[in-house]
N, C-alpha and C. Protein backbone atom coordinates (compact mmCIF):
# COMPACT_ATOMS: atom_id res chain seq x y z
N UNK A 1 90.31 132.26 122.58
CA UNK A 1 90.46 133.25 121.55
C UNK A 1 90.86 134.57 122.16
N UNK A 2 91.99 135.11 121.59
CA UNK A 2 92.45 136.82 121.65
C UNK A 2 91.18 137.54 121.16
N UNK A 3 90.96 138.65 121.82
CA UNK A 3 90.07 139.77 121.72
C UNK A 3 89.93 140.71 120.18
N UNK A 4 91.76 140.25 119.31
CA UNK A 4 91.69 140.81 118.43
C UNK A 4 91.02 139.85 117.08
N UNK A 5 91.32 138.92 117.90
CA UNK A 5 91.06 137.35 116.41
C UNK A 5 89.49 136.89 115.87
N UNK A 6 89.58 136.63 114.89
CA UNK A 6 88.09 136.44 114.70
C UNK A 6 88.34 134.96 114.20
N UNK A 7 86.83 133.86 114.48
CA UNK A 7 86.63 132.49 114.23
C UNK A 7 86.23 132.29 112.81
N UNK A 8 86.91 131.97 111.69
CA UNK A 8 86.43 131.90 110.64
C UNK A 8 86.14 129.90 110.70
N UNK A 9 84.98 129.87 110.21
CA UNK A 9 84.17 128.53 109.99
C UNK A 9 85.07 128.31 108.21
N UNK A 10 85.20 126.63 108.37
CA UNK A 10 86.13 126.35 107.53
C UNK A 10 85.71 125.71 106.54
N UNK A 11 85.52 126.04 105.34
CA UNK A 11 84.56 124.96 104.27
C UNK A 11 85.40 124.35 103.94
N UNK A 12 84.26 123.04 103.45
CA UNK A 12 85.49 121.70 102.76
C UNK A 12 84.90 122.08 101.74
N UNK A 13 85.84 121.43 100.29
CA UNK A 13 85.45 121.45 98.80
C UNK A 13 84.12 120.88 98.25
N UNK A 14 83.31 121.39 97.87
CA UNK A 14 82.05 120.27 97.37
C UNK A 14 82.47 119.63 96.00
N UNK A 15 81.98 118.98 95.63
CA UNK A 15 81.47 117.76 94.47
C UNK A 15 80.61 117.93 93.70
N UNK A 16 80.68 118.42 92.47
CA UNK A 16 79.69 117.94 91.81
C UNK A 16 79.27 116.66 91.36
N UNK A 17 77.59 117.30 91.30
CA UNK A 17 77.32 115.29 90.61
C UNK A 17 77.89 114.92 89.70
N UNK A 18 78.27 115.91 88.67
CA UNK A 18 79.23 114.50 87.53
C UNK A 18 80.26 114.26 87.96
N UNK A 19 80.93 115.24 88.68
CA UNK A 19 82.37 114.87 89.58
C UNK A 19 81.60 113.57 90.33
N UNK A 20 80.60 113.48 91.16
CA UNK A 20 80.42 112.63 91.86
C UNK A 20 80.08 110.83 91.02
N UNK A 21 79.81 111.24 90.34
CA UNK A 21 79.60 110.13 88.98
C UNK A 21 80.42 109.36 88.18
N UNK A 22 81.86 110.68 88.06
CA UNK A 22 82.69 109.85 87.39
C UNK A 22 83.79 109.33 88.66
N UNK A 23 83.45 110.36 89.49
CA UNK A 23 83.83 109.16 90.84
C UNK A 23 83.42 107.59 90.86
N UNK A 24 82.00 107.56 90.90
CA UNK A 24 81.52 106.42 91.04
C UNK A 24 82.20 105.10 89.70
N UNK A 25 82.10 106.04 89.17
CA UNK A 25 81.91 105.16 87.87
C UNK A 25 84.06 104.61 87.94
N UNK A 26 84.54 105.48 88.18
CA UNK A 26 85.82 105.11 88.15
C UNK A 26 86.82 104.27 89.52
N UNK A 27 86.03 103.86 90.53
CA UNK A 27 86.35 103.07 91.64
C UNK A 27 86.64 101.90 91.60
N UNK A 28 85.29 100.88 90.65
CA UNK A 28 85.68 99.55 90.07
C UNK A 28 86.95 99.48 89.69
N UNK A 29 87.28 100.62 88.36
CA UNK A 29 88.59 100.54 87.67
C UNK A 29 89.73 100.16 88.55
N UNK A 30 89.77 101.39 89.39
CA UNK A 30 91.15 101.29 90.51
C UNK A 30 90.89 99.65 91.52
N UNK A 31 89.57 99.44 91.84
CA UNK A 31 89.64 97.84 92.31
C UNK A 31 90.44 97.19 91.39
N UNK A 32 90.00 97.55 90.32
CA UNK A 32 90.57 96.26 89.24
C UNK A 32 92.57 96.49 89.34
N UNK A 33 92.92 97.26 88.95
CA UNK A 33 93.95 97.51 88.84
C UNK A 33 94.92 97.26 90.31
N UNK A 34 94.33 97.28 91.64
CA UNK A 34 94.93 96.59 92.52
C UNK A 34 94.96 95.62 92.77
N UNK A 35 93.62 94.26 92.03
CA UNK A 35 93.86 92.87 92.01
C UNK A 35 94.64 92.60 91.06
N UNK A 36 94.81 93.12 90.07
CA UNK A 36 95.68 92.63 89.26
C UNK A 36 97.05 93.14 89.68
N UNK A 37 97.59 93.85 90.27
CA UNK A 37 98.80 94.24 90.94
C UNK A 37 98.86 93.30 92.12
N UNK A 38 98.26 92.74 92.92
CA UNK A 38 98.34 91.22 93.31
C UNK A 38 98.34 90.03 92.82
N UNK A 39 97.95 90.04 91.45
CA UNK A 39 97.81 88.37 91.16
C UNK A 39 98.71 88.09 90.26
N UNK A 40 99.87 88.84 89.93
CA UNK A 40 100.68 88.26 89.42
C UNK A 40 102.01 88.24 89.83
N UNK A 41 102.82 86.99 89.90
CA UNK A 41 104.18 86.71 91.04
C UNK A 41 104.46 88.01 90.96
N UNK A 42 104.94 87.84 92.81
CA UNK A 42 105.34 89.18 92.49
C UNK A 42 105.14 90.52 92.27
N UNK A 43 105.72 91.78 92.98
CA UNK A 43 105.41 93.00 92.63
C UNK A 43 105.25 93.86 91.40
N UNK A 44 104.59 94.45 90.86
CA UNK A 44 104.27 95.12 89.21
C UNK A 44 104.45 96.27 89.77
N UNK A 45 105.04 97.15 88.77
CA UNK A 45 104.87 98.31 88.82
C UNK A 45 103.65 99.31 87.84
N UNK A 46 103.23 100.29 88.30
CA UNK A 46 101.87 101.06 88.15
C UNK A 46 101.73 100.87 86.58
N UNK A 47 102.71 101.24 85.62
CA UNK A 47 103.00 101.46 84.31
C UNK A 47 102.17 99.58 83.73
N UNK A 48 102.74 98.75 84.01
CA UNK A 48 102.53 97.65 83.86
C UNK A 48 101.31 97.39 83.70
N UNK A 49 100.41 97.61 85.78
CA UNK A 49 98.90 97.17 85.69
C UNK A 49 97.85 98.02 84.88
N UNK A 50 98.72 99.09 84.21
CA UNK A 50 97.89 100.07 83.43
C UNK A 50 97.57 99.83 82.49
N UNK A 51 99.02 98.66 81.78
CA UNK A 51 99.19 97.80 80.56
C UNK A 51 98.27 96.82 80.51
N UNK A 52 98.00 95.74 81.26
CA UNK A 52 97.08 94.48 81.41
C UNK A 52 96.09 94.98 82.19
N UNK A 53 95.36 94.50 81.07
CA UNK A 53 93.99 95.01 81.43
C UNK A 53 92.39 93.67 81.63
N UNK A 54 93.76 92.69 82.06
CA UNK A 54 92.79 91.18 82.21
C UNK A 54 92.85 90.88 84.08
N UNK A 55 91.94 90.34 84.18
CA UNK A 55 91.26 89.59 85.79
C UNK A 55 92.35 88.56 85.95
N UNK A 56 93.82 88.35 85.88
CA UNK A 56 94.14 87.25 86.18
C UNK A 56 93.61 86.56 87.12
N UNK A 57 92.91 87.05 88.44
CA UNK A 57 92.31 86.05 89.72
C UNK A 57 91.24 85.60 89.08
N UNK A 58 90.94 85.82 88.06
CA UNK A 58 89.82 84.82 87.42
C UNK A 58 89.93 83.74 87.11
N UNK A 59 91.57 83.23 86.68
CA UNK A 59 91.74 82.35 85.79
C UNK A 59 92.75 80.96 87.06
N UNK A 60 92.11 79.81 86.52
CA UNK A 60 92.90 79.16 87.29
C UNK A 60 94.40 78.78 86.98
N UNK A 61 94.89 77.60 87.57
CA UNK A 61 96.62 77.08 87.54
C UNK A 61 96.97 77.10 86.37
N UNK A 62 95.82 76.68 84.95
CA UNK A 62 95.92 76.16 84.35
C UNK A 62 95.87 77.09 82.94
N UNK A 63 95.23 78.50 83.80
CA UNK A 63 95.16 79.66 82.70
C UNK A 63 93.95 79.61 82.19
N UNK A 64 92.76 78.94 82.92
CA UNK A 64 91.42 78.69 82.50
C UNK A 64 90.54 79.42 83.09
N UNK A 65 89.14 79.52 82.25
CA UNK A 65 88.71 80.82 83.42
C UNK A 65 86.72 79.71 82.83
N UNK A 66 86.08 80.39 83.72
CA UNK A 66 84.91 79.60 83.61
C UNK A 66 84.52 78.59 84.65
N UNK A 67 83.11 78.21 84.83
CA UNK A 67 83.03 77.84 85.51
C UNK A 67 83.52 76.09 85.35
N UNK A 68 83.13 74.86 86.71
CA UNK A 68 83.75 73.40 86.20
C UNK A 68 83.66 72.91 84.95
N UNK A 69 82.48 73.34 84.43
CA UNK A 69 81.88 72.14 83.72
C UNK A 69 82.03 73.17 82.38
N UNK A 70 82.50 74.24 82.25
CA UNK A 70 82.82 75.06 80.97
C UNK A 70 83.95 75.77 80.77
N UNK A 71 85.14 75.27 81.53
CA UNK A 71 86.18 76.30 81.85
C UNK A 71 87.02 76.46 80.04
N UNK A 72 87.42 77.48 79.63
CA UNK A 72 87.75 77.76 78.44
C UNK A 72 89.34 78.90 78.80
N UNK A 73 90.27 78.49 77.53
CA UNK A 73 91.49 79.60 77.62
C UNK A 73 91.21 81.24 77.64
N UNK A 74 91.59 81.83 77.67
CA UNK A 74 91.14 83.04 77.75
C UNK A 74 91.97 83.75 76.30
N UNK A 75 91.43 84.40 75.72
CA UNK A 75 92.06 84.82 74.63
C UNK A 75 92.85 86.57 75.21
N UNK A 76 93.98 87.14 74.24
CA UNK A 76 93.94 88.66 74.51
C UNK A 76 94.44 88.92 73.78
N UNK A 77 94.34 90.01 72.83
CA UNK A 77 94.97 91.03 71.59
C UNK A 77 95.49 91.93 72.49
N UNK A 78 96.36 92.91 71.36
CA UNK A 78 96.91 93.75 71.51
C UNK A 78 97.75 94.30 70.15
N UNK A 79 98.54 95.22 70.30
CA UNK A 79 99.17 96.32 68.80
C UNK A 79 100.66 95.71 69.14
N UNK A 80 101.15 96.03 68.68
CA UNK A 80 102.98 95.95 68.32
C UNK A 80 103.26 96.59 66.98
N UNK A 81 104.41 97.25 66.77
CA UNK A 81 105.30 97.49 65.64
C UNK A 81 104.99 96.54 64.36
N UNK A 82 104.96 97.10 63.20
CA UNK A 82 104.99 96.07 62.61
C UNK A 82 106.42 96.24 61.29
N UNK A 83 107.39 95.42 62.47
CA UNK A 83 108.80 94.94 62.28
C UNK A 83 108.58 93.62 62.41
N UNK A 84 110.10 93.22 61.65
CA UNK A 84 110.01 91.33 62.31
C UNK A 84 110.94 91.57 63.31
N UNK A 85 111.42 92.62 63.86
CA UNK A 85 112.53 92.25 65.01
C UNK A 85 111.74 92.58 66.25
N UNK A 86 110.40 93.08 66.00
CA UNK A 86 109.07 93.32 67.37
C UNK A 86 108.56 92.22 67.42
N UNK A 87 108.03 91.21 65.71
CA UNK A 87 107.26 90.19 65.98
C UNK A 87 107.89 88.85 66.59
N UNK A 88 109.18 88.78 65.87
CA UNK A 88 110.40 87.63 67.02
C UNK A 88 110.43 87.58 68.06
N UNK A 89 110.44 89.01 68.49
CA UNK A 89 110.63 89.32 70.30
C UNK A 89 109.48 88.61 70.75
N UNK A 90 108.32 89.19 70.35
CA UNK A 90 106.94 88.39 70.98
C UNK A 90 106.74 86.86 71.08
N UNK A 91 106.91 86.79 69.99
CA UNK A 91 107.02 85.29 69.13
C UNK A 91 108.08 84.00 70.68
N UNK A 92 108.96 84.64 70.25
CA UNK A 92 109.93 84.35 71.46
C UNK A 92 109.44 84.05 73.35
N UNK A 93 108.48 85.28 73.27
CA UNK A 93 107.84 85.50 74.67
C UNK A 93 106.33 84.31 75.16
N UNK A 94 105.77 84.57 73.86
CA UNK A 94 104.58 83.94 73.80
C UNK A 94 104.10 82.91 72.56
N UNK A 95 104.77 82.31 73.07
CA UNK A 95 104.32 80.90 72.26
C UNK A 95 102.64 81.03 71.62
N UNK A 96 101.83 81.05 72.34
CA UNK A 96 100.64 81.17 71.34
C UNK A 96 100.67 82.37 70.81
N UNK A 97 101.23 83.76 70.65
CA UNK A 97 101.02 84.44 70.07
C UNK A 97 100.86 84.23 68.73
N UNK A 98 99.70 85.01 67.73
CA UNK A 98 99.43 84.46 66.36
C UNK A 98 99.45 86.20 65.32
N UNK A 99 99.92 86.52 64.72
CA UNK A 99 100.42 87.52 64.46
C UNK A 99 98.91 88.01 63.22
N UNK A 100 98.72 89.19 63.05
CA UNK A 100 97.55 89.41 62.12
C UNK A 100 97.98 90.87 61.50
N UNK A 101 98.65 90.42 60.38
CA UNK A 101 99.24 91.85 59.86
C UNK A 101 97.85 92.70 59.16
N UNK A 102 96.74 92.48 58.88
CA UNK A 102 95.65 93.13 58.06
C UNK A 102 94.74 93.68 58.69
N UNK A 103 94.46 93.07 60.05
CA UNK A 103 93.01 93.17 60.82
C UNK A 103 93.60 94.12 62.02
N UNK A 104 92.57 95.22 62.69
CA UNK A 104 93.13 96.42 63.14
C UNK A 104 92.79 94.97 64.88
N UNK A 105 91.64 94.27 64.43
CA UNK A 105 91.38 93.40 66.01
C UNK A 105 90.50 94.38 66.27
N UNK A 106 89.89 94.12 67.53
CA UNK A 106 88.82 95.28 68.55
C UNK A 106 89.72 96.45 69.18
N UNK A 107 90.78 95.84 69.37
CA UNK A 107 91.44 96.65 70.25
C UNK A 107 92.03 98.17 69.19
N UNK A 108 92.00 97.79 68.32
CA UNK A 108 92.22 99.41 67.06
C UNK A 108 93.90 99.08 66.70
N UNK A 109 94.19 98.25 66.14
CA UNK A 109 95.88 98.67 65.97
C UNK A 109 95.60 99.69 65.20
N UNK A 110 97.25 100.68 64.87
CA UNK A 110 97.28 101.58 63.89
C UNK A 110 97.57 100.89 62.31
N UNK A 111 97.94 101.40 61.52
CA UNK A 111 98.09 100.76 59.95
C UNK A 111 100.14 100.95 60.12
N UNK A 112 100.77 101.61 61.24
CA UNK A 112 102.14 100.54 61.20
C UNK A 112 101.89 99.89 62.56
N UNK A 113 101.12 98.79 63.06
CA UNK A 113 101.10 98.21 63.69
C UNK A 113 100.25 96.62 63.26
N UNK A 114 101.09 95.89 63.72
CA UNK A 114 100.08 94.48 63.24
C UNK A 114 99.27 93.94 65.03
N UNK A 115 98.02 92.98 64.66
CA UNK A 115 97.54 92.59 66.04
C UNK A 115 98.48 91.32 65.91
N UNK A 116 98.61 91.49 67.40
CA UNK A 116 98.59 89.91 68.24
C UNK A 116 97.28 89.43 69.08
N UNK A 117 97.64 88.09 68.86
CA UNK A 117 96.40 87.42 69.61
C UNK A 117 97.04 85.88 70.48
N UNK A 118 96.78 86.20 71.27
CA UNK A 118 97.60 84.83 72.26
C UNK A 118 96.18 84.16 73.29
N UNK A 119 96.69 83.18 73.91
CA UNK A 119 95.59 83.06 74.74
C UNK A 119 96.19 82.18 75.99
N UNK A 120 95.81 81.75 77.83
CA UNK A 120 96.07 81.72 78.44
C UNK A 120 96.64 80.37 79.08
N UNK A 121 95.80 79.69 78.46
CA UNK A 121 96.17 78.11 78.58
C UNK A 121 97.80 77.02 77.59
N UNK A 122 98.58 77.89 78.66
CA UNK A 122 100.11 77.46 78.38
C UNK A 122 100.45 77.78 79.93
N UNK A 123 101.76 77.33 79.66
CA UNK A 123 102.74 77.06 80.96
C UNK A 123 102.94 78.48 81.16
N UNK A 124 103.22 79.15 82.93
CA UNK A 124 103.70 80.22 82.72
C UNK A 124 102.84 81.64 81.96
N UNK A 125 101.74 81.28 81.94
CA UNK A 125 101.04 82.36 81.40
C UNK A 125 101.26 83.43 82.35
N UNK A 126 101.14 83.14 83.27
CA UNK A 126 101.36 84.88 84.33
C UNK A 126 102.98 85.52 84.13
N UNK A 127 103.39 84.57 83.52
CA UNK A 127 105.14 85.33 83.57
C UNK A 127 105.09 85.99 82.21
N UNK A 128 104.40 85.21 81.17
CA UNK A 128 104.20 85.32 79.71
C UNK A 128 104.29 86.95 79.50
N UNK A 129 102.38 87.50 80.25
CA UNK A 129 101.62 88.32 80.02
C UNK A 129 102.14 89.65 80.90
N UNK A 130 102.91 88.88 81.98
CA UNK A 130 104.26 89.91 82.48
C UNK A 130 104.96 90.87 82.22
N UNK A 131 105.86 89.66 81.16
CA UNK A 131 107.06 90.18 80.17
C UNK A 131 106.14 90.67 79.08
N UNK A 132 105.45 90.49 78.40
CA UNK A 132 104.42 91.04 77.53
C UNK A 132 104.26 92.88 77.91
N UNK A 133 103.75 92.58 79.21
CA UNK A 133 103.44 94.41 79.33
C UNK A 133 104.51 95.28 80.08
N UNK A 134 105.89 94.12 79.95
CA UNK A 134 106.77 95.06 80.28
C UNK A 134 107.70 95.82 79.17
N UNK A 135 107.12 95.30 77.71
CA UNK A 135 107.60 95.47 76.18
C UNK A 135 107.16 97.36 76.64
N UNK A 136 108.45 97.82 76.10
CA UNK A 136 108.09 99.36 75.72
C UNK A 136 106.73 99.55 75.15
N UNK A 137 106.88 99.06 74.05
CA UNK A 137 106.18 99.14 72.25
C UNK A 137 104.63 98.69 72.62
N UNK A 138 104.20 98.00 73.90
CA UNK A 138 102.61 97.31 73.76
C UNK A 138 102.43 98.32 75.11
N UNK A 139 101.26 99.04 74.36
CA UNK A 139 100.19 99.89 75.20
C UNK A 139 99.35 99.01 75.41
N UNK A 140 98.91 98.31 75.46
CA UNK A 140 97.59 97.60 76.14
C UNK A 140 97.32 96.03 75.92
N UNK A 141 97.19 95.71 77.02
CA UNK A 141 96.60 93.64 76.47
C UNK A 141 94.88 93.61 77.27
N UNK A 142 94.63 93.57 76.05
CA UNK A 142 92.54 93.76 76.06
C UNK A 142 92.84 91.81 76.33
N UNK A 143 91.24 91.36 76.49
CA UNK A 143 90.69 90.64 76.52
C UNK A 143 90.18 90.30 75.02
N UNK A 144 90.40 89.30 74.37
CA UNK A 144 89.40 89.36 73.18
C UNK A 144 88.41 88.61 73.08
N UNK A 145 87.10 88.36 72.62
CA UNK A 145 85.85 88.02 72.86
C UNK A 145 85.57 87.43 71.32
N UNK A 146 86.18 87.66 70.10
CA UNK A 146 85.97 87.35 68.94
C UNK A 146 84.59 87.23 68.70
N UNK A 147 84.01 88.58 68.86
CA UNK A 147 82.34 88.56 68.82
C UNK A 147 82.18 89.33 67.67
């Protein structure tokens, strides 16, 4: 040190506990969102895994998820337009898709939006649910639980 300089001690930023909380609480999320940016062929982009919001490494070859002796399809809703040139497109994409112009679903459609409801056990489900959240028009593919 020069004779003229002085040692200033350098603080790092602190944390608060709810900062520290919704830290905690928001880590799983980002786990989740990088297995699912692995488990489906192929590279996704951020927009996409933000879109699907399902465990594909849960589910086996077959699009089944559960354990041997109970394995079951996996169901998932979601909103779309409610056009027939949005519901064709889907229709087109996803064979089980089942269209529900009245019911908002869990997931909240709006009143111009109808639900879809598809589920995992078909050919190609990972390409399906792909092209699914690469649709402009679908903000989100939930899980549905029909509880």
């Amino acid at each position: 040190m020069t004779s003229g300089s002085t040692h200033r001690l350098r603080r790092f930023p602190t944390i608060s506990m709810p900062g520290l909380l919704l830290c905690s609480l928001m880590l799983p999320r980002l786990s989740l969102a990088f297995e699912l940016d692995r488990s489906v062929d192929g590279p996704r982009d951020r927009e996409q895994v933000a879109v699907l919001a399902i465990d594909l490494s849960a589910l086996d070859a077959q699009g089944l998820i559960g354990p041997p002796n109970g394995k079951r399809a996996l169901s998932y809703e979601f909103c779309i337009p409610a056009n027939d040139a949005r519901v064709a497109e889907v229709r087109g994409i996803d064979p089980s898709a089942h269209i529900f112009p009245v019911s908002p679903g869990r997931i909240g459609c709006g009143s111009d939006q109808v639900l879809v409801i598809g589920h995992t056990h078909q050919p190609g489900f990972t390409s399906i649910l792909k092209r699914l959240a690469d649709l402009p028009y679908v903000e989100r593919i939930e899980p549905s639980d029909f509880e």
